[in-house]
N, C-alpha and C. Protein backbone atom coordinates (compact mmCIF):
# COMPACT_ATOMS: atom_id res chain seq x y z
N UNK A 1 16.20 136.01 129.01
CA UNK A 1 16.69 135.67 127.70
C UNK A 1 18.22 135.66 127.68
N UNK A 2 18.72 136.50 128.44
CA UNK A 2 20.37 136.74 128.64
C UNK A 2 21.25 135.47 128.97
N UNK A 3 20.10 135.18 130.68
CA UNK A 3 21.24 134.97 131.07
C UNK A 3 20.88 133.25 131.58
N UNK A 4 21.50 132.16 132.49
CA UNK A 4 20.98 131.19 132.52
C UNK A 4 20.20 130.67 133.80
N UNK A 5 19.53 129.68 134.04
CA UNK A 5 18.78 129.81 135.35
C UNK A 5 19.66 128.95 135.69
N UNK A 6 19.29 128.78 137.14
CA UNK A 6 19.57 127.44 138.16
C UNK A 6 19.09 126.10 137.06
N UNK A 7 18.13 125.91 137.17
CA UNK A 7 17.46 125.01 136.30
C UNK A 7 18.45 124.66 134.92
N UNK A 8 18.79 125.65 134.12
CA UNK A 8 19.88 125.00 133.08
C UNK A 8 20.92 124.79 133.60
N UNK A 9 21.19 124.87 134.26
CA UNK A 9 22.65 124.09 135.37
C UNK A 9 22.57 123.25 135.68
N UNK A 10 21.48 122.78 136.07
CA UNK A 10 21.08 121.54 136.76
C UNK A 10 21.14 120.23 135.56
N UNK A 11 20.69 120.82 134.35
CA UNK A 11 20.51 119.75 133.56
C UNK A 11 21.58 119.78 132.33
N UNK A 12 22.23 120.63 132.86
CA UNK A 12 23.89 120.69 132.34
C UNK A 12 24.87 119.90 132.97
N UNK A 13 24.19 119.64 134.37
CA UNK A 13 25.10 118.88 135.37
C UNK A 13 24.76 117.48 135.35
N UNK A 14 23.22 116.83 134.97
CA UNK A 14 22.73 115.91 134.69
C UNK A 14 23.13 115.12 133.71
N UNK A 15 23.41 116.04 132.29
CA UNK A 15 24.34 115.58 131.20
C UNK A 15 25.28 115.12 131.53
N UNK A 16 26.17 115.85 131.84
CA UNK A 16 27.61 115.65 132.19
C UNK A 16 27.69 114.39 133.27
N UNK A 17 26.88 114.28 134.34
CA UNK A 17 26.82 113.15 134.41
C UNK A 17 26.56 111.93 133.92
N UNK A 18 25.65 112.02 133.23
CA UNK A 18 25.05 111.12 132.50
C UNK A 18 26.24 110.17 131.04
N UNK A 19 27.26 111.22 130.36
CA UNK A 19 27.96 111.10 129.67
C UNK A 19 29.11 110.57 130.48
N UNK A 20 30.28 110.63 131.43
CA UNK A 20 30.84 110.54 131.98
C UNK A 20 30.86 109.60 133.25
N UNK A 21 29.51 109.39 134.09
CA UNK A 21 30.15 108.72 134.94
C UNK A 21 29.84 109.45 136.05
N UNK A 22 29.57 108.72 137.38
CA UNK A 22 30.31 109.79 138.69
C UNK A 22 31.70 108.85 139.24
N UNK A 23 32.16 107.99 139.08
CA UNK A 23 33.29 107.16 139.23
C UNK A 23 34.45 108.16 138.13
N UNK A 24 34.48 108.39 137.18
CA UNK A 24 34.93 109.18 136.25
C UNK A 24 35.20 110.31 136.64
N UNK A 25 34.32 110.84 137.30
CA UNK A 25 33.77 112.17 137.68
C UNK A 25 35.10 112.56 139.05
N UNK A 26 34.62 111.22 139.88
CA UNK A 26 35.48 111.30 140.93
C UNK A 26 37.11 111.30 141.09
N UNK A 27 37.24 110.63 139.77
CA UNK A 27 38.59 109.88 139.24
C UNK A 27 39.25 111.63 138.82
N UNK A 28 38.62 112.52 138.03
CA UNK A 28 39.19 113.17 137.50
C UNK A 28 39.26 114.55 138.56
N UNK A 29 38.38 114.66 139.60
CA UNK A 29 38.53 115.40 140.75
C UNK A 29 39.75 115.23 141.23
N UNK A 30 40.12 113.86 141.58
CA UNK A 30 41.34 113.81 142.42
C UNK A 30 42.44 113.53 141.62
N UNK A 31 42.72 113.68 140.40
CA UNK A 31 43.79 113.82 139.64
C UNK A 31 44.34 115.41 139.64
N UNK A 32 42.35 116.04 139.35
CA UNK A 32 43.10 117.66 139.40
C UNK A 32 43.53 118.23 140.60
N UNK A 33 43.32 117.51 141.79
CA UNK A 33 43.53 118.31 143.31
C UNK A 33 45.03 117.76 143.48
N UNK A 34 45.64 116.61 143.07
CA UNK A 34 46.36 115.85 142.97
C UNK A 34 47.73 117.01 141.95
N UNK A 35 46.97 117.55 141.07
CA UNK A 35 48.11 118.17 140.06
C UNK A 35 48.47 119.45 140.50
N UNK A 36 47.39 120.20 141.55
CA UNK A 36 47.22 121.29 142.24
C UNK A 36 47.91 121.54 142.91
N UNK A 37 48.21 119.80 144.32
CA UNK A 37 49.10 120.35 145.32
C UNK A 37 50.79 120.04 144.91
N UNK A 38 50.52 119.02 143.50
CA UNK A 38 51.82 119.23 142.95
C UNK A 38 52.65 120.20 142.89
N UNK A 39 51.73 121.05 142.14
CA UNK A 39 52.23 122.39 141.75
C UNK A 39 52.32 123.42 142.85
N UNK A 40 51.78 123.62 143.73
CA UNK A 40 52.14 124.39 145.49
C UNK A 40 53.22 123.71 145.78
N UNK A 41 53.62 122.62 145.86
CA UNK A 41 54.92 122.09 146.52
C UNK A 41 56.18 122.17 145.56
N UNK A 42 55.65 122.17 144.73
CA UNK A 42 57.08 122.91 143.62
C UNK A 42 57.39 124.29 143.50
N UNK A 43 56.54 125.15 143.76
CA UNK A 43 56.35 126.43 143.66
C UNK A 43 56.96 126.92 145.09
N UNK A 44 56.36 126.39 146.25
CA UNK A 44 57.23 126.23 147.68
C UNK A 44 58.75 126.04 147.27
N UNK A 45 58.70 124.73 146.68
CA UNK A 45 60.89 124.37 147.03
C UNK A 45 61.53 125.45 145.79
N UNK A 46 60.83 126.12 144.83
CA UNK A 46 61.67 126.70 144.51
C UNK A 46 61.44 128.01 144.85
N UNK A 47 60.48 128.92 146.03
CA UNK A 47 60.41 129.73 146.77
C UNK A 47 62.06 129.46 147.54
N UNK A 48 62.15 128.12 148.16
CA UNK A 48 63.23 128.04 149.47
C UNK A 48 64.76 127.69 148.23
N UNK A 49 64.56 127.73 147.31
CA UNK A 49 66.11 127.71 146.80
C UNK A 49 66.42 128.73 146.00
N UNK A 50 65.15 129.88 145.97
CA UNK A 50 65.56 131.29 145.93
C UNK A 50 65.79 132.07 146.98
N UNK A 51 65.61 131.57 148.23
CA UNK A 51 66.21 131.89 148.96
C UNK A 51 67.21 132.06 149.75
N UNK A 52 67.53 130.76 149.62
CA UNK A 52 69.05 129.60 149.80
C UNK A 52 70.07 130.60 149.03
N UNK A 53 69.56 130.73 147.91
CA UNK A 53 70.08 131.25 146.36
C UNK A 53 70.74 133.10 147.11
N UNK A 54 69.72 133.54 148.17
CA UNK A 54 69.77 135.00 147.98
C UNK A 54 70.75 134.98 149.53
N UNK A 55 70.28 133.94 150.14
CA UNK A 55 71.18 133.79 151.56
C UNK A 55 72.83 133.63 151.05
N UNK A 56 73.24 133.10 149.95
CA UNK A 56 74.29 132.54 149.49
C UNK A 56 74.51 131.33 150.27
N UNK A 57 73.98 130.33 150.28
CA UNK A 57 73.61 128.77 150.50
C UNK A 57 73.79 128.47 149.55
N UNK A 58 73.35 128.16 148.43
CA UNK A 58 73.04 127.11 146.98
C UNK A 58 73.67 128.70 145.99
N UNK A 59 73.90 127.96 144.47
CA UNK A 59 74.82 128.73 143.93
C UNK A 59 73.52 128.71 143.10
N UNK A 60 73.35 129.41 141.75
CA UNK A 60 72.38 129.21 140.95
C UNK A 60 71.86 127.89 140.16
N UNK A 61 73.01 126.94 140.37
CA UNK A 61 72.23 125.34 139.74
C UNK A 61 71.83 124.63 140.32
N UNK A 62 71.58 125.05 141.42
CA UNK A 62 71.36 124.56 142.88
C UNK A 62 71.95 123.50 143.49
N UNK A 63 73.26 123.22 143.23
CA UNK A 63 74.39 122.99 144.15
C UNK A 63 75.22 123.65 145.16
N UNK A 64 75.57 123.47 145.88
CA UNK A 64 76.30 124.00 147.18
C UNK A 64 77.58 124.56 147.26
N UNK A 65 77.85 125.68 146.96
CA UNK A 65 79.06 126.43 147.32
C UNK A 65 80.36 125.66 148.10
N UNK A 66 81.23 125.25 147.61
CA UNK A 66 82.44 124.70 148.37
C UNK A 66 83.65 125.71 148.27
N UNK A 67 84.19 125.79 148.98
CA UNK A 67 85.41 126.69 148.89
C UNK A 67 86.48 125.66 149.32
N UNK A 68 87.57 126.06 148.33
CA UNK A 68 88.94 124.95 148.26
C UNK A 68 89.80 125.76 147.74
N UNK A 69 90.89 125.26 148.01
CA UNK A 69 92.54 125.98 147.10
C UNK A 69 93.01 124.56 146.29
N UNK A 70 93.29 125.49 144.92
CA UNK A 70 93.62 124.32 143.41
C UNK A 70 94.90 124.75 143.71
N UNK A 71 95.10 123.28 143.74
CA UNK A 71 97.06 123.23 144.05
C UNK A 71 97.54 122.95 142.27
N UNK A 72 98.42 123.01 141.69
CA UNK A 72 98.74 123.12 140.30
C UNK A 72 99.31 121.68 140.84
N UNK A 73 99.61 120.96 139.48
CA UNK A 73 100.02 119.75 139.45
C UNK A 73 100.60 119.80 137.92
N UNK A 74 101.54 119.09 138.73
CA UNK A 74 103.01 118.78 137.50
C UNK A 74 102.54 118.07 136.46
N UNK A 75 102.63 117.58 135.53
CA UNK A 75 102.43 116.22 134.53
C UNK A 75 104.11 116.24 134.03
N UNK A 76 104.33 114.87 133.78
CA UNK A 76 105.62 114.54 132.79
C UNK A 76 105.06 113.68 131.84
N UNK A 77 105.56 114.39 130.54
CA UNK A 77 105.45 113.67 128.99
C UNK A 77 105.93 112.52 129.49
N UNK A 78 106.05 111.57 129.05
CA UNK A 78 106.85 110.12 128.75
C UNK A 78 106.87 109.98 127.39
């Protein structure tokens, strides 16, 4: 009474096919595996530019540290 069988799965899965499609079905599999490894490979590069970040490589906007000397410069009014 609780809980569900194999059997109501089955015809939960039958529905859902039935409403949807398996072309649909397939379409929306590989969108979500698709948004998945998106998100691992973003989660990766900004693993490596917190690191960059902690090496002192990349500064916090993730541009590159340059070191230079600011020479002062004259201006004349006219």
């Amino acid at each position: 009474m609780g809980g569900l069988s194999i059997w109501h799965w089955l015809i939960v899965l039958l529905v859902v096919v039935l409403i949807f499609g398996t072309k649909k079905l397939r379409n929306m599999g590989s969108d979500l595996g698709g948004a998945v490894k998106g998100f691992k490979e973003g989660m990766k590069s900004e693993d490596d530019a917190a690191k960059l970040i902690k090496e002192g490589g990349l500064n916090k906007e993730g541009g590159q540290t340059i070191e230079g000397e600011v020479k002062d410069k004259k201006t004349t009014n006219v």
